[in-house]
Structure formats: structure tokens, C-alpha cells
N, C-alpha and C. Protein backbone atom coordinates (compact mmCIF):
# COMPACT_ATOMS: atom_id res chain seq x y z
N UNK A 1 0.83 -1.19 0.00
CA UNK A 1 0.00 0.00 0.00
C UNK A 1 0.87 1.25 0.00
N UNK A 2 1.84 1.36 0.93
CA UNK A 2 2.66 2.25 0.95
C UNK A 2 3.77 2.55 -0.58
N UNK A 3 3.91 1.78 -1.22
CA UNK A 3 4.85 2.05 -2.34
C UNK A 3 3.42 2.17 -3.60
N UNK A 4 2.65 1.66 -3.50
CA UNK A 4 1.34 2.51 -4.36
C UNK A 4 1.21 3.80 -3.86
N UNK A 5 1.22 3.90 -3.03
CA UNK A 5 0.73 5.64 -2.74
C UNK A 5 1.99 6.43 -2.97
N UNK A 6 3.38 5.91 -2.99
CA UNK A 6 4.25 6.80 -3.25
C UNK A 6 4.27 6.98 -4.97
N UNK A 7 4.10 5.86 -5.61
CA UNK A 7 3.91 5.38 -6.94
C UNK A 7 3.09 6.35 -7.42
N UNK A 8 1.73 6.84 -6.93
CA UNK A 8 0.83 7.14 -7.14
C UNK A 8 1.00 8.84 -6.74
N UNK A 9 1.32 9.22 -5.78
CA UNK A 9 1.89 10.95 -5.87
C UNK A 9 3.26 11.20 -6.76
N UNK A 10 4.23 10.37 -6.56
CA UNK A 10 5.05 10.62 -7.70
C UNK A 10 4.57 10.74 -9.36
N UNK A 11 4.03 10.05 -9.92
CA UNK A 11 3.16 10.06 -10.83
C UNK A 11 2.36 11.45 -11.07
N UNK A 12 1.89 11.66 -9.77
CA UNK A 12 0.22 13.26 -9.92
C UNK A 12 1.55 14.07 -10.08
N UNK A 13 2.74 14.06 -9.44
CA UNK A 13 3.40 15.27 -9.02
C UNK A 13 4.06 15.56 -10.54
N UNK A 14 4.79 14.49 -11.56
CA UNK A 14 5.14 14.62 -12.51
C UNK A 14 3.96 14.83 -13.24
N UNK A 15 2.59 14.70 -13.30
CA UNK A 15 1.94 15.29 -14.45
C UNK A 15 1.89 16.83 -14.50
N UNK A 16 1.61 17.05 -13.24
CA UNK A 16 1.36 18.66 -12.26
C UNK A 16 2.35 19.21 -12.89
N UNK A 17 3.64 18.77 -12.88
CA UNK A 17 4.91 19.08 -13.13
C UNK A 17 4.70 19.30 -14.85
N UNK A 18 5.20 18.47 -15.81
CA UNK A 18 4.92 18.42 -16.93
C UNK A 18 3.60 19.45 -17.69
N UNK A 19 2.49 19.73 -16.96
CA UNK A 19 1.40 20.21 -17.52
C UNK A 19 1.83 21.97 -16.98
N UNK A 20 2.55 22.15 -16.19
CA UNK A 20 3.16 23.49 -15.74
C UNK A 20 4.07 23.85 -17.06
N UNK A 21 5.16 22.65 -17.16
CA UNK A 21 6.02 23.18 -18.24
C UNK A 21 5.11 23.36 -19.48
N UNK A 22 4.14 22.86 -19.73
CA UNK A 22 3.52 22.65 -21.50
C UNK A 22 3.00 24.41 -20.97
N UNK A 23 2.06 24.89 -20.26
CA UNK A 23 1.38 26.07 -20.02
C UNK A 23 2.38 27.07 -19.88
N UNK A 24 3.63 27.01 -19.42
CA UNK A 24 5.00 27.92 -19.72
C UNK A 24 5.34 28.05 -21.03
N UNK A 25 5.76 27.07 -21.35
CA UNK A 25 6.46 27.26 -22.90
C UNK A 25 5.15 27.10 -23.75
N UNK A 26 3.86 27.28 -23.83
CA UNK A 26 3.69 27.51 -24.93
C UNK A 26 2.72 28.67 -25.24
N UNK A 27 1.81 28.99 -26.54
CA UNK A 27 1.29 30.34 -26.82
C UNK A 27 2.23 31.28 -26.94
N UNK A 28 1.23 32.55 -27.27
CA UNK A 28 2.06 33.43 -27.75
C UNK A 28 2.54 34.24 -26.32
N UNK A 29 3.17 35.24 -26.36
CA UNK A 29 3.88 35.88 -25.55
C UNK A 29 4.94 35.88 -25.04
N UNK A 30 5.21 36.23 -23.97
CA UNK A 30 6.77 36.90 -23.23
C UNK A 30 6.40 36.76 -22.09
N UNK A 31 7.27 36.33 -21.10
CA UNK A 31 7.18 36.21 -19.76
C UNK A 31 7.92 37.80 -19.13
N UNK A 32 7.12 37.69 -18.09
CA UNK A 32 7.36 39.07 -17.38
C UNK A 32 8.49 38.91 -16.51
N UNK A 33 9.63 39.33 -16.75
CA UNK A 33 10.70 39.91 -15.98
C UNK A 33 11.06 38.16 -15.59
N UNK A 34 11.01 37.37 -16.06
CA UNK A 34 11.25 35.89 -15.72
C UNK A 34 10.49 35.27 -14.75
N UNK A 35 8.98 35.89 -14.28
CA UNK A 35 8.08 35.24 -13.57
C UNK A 35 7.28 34.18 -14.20
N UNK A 36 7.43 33.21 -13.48
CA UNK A 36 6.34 31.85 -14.21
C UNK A 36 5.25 32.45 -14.91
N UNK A 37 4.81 31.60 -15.70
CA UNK A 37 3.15 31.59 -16.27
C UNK A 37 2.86 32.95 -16.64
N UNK A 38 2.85 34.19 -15.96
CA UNK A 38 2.52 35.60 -16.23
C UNK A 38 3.19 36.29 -18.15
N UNK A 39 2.66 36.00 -18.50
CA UNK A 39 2.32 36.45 -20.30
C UNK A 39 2.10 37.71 -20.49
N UNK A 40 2.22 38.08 -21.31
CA UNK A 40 1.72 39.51 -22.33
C UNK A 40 1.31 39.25 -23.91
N UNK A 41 0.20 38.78 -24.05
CA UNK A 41 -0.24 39.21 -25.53
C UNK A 41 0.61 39.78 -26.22
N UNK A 42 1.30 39.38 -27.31
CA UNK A 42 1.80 40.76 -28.07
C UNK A 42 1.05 40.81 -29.39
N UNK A 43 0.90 41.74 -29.99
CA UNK A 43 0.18 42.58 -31.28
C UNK A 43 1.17 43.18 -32.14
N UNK A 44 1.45 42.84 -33.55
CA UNK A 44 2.26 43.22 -34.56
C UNK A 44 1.34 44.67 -35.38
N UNK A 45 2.34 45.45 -34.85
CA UNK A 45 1.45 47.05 -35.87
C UNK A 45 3.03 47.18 -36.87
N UNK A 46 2.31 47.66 -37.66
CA UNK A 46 3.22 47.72 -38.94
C UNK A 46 3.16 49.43 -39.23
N UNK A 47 4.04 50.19 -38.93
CA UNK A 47 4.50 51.26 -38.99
C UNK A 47 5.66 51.28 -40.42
N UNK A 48 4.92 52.06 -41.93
CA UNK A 48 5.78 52.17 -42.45
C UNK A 48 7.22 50.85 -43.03
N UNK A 49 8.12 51.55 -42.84
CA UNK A 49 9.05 50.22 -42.61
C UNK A 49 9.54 49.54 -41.23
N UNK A 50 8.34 49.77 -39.88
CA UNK A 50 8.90 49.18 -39.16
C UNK A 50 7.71 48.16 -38.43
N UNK A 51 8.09 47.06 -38.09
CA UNK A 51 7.17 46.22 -37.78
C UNK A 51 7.33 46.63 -35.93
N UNK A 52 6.09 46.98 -35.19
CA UNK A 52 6.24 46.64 -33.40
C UNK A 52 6.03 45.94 -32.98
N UNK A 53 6.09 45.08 -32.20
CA UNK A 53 5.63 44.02 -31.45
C UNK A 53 5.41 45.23 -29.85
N UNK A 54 4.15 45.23 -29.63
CA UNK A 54 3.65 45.82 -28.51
C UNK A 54 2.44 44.84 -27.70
N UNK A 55 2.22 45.25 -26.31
CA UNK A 55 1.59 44.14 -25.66
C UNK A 55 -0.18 44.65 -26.08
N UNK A 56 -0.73 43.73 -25.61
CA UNK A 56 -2.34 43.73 -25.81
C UNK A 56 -2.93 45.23 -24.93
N UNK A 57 -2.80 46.16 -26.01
CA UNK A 57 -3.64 47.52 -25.54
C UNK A 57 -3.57 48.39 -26.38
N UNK A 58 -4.51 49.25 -26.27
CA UNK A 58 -4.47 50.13 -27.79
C UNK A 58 -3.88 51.34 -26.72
N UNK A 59 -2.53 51.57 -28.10
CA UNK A 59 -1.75 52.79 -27.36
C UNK A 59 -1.66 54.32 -28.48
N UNK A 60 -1.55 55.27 -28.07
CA UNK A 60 -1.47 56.21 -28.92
C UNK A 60 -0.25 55.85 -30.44
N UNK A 61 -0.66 56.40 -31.14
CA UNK A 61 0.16 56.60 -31.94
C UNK A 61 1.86 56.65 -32.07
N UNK A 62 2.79 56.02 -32.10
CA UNK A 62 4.22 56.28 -31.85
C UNK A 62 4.75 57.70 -33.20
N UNK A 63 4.90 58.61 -32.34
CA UNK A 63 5.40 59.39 -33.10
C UNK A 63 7.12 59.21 -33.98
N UNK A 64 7.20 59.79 -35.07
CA UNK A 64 8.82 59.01 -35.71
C UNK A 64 9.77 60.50 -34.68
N UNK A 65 10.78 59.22 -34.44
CA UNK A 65 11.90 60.03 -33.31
C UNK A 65 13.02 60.27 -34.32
N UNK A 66 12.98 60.72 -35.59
CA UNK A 66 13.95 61.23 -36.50
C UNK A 66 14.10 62.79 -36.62
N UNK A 67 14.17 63.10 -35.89
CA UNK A 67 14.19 64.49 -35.32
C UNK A 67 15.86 65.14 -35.55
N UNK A 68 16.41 65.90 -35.96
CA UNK A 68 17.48 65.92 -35.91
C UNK A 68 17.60 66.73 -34.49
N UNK A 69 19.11 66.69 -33.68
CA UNK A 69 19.03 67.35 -32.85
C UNK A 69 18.72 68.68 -31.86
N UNK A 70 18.30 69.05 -31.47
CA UNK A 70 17.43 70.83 -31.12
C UNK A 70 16.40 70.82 -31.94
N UNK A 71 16.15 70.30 -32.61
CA UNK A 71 15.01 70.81 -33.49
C UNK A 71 13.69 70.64 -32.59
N UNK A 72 12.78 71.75 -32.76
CA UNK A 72 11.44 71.78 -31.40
C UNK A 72 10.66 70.67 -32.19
N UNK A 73 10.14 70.56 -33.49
CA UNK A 73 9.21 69.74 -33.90
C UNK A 73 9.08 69.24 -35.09
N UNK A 74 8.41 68.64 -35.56
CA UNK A 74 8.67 67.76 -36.91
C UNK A 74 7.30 67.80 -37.35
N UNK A 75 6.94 67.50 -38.65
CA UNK A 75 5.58 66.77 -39.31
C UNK A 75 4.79 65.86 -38.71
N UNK A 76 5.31 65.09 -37.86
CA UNK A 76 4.85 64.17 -37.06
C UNK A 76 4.27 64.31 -35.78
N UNK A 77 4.28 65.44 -35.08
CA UNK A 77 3.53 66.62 -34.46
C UNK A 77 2.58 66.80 -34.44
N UNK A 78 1.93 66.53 -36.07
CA UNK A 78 0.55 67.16 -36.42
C UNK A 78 -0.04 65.37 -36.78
N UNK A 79 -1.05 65.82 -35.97
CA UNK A 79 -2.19 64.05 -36.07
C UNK A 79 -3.28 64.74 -37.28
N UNK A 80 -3.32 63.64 -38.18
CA UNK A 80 -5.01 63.92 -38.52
C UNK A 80 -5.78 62.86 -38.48
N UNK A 81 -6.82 62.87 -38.36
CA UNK A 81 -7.80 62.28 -37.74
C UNK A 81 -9.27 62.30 -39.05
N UNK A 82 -9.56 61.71 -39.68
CA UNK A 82 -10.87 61.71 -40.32
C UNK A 82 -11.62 60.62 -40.17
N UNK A 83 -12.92 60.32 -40.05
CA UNK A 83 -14.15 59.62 -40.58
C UNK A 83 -15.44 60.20 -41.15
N UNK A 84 -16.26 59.21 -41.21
CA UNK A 84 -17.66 59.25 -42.10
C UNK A 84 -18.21 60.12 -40.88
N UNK A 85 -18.90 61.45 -41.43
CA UNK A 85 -20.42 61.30 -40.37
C UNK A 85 -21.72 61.60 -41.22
N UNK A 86 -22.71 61.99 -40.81
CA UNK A 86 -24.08 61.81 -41.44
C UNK A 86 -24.13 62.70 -42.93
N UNK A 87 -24.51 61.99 -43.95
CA UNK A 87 -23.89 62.63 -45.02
C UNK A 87 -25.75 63.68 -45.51
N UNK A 88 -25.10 64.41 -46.43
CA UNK A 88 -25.90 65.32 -46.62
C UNK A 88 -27.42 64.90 -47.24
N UNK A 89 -28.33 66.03 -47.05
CA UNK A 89 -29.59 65.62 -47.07
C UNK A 89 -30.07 65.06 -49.32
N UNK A 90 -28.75 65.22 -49.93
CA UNK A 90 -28.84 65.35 -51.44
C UNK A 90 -28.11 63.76 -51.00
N UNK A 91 -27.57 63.20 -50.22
CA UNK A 91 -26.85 61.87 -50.04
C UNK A 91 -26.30 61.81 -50.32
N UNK A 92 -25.00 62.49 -50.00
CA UNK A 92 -23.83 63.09 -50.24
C UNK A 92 -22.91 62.43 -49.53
N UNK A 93 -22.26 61.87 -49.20
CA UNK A 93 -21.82 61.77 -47.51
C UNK A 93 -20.44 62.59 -47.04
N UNK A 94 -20.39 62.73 -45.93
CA UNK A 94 -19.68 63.50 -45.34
C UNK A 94 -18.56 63.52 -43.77
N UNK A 95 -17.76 63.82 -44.31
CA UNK A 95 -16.84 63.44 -43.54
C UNK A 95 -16.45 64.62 -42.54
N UNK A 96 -15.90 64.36 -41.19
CA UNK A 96 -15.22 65.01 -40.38
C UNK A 96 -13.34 64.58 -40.42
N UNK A 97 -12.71 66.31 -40.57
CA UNK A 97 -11.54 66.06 -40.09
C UNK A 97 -11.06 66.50 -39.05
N UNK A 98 -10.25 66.15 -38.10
CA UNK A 98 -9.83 67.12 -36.77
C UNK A 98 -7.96 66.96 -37.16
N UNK A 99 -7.72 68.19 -37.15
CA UNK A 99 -5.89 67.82 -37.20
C UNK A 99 -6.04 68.33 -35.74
N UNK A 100 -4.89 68.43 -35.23
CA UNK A 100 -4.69 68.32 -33.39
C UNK A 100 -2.55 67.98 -33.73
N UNK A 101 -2.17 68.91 -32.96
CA UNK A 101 -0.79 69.38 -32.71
C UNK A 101 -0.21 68.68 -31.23
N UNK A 102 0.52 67.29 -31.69
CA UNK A 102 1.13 67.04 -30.05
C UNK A 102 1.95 66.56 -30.13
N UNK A 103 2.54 68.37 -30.28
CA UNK A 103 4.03 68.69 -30.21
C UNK A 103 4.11 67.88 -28.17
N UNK A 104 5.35 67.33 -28.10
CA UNK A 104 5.73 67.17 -26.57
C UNK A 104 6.30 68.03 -25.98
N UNK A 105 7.18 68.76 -26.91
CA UNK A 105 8.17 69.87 -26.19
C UNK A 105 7.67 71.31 -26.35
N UNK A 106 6.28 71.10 -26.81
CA UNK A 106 5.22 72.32 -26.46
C UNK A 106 5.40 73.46 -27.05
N UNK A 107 5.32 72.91 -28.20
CA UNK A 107 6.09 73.95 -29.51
C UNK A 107 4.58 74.62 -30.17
N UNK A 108 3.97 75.55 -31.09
CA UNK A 108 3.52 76.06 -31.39
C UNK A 108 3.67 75.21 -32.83
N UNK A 109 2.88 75.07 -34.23
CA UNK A 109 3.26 75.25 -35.30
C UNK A 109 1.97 75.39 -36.54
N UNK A 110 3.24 76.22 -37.01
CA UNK A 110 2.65 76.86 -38.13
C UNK A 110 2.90 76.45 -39.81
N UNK A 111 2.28 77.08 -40.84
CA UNK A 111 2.57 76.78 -42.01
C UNK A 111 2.51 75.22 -42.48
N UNK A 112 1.14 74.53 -41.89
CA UNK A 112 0.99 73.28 -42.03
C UNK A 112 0.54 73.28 -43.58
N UNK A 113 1.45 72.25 -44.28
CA UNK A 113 0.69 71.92 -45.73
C UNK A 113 0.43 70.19 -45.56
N UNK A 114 -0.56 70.10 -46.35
CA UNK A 114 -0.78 68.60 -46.20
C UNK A 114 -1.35 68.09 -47.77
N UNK A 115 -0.92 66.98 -48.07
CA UNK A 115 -0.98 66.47 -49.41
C UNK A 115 -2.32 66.11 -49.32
N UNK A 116 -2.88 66.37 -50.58
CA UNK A 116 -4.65 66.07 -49.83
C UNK A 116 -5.01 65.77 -52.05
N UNK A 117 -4.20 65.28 -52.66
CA UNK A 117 -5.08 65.40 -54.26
C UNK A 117 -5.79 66.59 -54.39
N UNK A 118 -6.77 66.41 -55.17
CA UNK A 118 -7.48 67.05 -56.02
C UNK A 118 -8.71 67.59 -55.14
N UNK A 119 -8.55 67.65 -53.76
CA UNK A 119 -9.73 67.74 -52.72
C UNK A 119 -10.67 68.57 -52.88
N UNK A 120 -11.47 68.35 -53.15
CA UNK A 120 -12.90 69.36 -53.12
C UNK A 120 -14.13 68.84 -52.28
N UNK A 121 -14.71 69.64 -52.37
CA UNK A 121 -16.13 69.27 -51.14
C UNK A 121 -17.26 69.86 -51.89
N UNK A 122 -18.45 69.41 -51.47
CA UNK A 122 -20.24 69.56 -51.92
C UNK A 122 -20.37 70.50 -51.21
N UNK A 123 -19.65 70.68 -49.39
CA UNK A 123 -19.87 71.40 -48.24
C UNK A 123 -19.22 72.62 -48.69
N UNK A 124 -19.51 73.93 -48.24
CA UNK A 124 -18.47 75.16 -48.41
C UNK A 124 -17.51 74.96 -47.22
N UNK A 125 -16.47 75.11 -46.96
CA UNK A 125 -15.55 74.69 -45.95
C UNK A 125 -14.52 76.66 -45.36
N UNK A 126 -14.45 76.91 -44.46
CA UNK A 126 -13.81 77.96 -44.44
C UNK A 126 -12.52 78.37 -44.76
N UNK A 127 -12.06 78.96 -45.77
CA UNK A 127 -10.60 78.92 -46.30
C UNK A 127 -9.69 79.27 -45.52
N UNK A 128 -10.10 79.93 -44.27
CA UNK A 128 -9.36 80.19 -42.98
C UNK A 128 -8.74 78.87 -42.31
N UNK A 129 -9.85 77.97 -42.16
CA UNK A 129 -9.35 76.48 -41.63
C UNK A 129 -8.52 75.83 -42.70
N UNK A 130 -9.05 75.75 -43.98
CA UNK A 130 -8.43 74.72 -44.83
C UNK A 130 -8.96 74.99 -46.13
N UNK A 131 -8.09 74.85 -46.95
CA UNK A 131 -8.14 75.20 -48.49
C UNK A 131 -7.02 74.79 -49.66
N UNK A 132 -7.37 74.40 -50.26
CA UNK A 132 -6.37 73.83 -51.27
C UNK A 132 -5.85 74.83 -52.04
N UNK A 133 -4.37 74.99 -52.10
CA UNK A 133 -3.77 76.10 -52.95
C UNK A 133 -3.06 75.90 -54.59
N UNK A 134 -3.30 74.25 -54.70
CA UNK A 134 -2.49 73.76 -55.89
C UNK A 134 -2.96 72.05 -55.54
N UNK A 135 -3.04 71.13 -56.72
CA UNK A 135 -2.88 69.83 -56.63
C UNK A 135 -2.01 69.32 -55.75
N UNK A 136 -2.55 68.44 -54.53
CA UNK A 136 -1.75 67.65 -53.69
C UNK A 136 -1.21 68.81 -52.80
N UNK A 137 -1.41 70.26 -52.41
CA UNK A 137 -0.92 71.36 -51.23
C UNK A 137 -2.13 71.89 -51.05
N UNK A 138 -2.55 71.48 -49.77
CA UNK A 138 -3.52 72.18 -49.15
C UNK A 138 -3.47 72.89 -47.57
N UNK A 139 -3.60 74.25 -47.15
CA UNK A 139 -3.06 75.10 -46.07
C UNK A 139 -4.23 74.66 -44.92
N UNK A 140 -3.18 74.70 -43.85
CA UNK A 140 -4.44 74.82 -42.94
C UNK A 140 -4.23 75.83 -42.31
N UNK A 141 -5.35 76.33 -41.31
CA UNK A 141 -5.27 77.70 -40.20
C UNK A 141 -4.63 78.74 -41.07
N UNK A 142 -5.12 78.88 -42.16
CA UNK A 142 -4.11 80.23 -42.95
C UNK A 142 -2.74 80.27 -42.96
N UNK A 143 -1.95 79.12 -42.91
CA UNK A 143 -0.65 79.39 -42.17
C UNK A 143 -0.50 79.36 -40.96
N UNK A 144 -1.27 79.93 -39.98
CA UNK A 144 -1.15 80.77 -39.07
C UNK A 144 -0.91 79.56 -37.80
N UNK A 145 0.06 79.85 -36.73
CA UNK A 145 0.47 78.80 -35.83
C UNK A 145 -1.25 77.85 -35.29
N UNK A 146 -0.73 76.99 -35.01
CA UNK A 146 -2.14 75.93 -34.20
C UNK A 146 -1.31 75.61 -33.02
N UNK A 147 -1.73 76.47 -32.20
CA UNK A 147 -1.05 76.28 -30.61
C UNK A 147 -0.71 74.73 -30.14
N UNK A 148 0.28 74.26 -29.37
CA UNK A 148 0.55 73.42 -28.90
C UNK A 148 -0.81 72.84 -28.05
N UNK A 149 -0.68 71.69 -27.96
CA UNK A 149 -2.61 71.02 -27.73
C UNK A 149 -3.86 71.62 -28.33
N UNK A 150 -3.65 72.09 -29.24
CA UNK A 150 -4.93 72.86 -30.46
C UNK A 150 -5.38 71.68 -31.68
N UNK A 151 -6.58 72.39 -31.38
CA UNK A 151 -7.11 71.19 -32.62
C UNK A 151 -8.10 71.70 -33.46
N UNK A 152 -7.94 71.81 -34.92
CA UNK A 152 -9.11 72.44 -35.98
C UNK A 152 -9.96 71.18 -36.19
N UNK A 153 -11.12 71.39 -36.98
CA UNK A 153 -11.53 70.66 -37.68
C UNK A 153 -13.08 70.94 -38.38
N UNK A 154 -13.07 70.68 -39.21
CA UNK A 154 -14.06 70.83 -40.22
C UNK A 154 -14.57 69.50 -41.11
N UNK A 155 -15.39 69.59 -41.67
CA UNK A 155 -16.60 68.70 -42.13
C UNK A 155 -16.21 69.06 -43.90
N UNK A 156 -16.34 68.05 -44.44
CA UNK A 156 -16.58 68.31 -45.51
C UNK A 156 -17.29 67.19 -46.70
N UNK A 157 -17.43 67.46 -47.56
CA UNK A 157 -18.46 65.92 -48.82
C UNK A 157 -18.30 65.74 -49.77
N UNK A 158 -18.34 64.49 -50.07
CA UNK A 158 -17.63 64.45 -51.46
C UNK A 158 -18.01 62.76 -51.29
N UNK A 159 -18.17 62.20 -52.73
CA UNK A 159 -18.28 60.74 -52.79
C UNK A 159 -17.38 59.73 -52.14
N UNK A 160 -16.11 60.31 -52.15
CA UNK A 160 -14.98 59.63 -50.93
C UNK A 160 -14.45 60.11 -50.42
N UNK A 161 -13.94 59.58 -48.90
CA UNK A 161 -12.85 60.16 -48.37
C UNK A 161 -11.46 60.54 -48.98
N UNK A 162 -10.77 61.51 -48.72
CA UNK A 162 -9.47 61.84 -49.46
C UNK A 162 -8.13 61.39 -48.65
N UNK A 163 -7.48 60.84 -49.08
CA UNK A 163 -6.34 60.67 -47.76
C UNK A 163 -5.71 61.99 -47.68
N UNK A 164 -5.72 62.29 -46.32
CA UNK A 164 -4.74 63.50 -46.02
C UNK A 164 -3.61 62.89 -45.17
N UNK A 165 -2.65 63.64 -45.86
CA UNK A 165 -0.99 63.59 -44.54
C UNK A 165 -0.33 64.72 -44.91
N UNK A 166 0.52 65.15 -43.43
CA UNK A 166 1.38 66.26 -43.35
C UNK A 166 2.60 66.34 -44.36
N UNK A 167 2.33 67.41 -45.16
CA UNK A 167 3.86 67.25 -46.69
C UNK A 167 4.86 68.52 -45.43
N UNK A 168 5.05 69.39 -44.74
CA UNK A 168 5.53 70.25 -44.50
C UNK A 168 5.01 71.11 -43.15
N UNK A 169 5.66 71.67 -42.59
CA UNK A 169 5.21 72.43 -41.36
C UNK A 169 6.38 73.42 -40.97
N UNK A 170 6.15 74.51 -40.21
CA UNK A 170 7.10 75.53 -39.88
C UNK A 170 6.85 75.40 -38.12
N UNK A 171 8.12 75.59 -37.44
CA UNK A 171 8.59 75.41 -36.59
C UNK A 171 7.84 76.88 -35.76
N UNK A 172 7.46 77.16 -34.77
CA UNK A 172 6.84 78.47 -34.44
C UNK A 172 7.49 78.72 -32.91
């Protein structure tokens, strides 16, 4: 009886054992700081030419750190932001844009151009906020600085969305 029951916990203790190692080594993730079992999800975002491996959470945007040195701010400063909202009563549809400035080192900037095509709108849009000055250069805020944590945005319609991104910006 006695060498069955040792037979018999040696046995539970190696499955216990064995079924620990299979739940360690396998799935996806990374162990934390070399603590057993404790994981992190990771999520592949594809930035351009760089692939991240970041853990399970939606995180802001990684701004590009190609900054040359002293320089207060870069293109990358300026977020834009568009989707669909309720499109016009002719069924038009219509989009919202918000650009928003987050500069870190709390810079001011001005003379934003952004590549935007052939952009036109159904909506009248204020040429103060945004206006196209030539194919693919379109101004925002007149030039005029968009304070550090400032954010424009305007509505506009057209059968599709247009991709917008920052071509240029002035340092303020």
C-alpha cells in the first residue's frame, strides 16, 4: 500500500509538473521579468518600414523620433484624424476632419501643408481652416500657428474620403 501511494503521488506530481512546463512554454507571448506563467499578448502594428511588437492595448500613436538634434518639432507633431459622419440631405456623404498638434516639447506650429489630391467638397468649408492652394498642397489655419494642444476641424463631402498627410510644417 505504501509504495502505491508513493507510486501514485510521484506520478500526480510529474503530471502537475509536466502540464506546468507545456502552459510555460507555450502560446504566444513573453514572460514578465522571468516570472512563471505571467504572459503579455503581443500585437504586430506595422508602422511604415517598421514592424512593433507591442503588448495587448491600444496605445497612442508612436510618433517618428527622427528628429534631428534641437530641433522643437517635426511633421509628425501634427495628427489627422478623419471619418464618415451623417452625409448630406442630397446623399452626399460627409466626412469630419480634426488635425490636433502634439508637439511634446510644447512647440507652437505653423505653415501646415498637407498632401490632400485634387480635394474638393459639396460642403463650403472655411478657407481660414483649410483650403487647397495647388494639386496635392492644401493650407491649414491660414498658415497661421495651431497652438501646442490645439485642434481644428471641419466637415466636408464628397463621394470619398481623401487621404490627407502632413507634406511640410514651420517650426513656431
Amino acid at each position: 500500500m505504501n509504495r502505491r501511494f508513493l507510486f501514485l503521488l510521484s506520478s500526480l506530481s510529474f503530471a502537475v509538473l509536466f502540464l506546468f512546463l507545456v502552459a510555460l512554454f507555450s502560446g504566444q507571448g513573453k514572460n514578465i521579468n522571468g516570472s512563471f506563467g505571467l504572459k503579455l499578448l503581443r500585437l504586430r502594428i506595422n508602422q511604415g518600414n517598421h514592424t512593433l511588437l507591442t503588448p495587448h492595448r491600444k496605445l497612442l500613436p508612436l510618433a517618428e523620433t527622427n528628429r534631428i538634434w534641437g530641433e522643437k518639432c517635426s511633421k509628425a507633431d501634427i495628427v489627422i484624424n478623419q471619418g464618415p459622419t451623417a452625409p448630406l440631405p442630397s446623399g452626399i456623404p460627409t466626412y469630419t476632419v480634426e488635425i490636433l498638434n502634439v508637439c511634446v516639447s510644447g512647440c507652437d506650429i505653423s505653415g501646415i501643408h498637407l498632401t490632400c489630391g485634387w480635394f474638393s467638397s459639396a460642403r463650403l468649408i472655411n478657407p481660414k481652416i483649410f483650403k487647397r492652394l495647388r494639386y496635392n498642397d492644401c493650407l491649414v489655419n491660414d498658415g497661421k500657428p495651431l497652438i501646442n494642444g490645439g485642434t481644428l476641424s471641419f466637415q466636408y463631402a464628397n463621394t470619398f474620403l481623401y487621404p490627407l498627410s502632413v507634406s511640410r510644417v514651420v517650426c513656431s
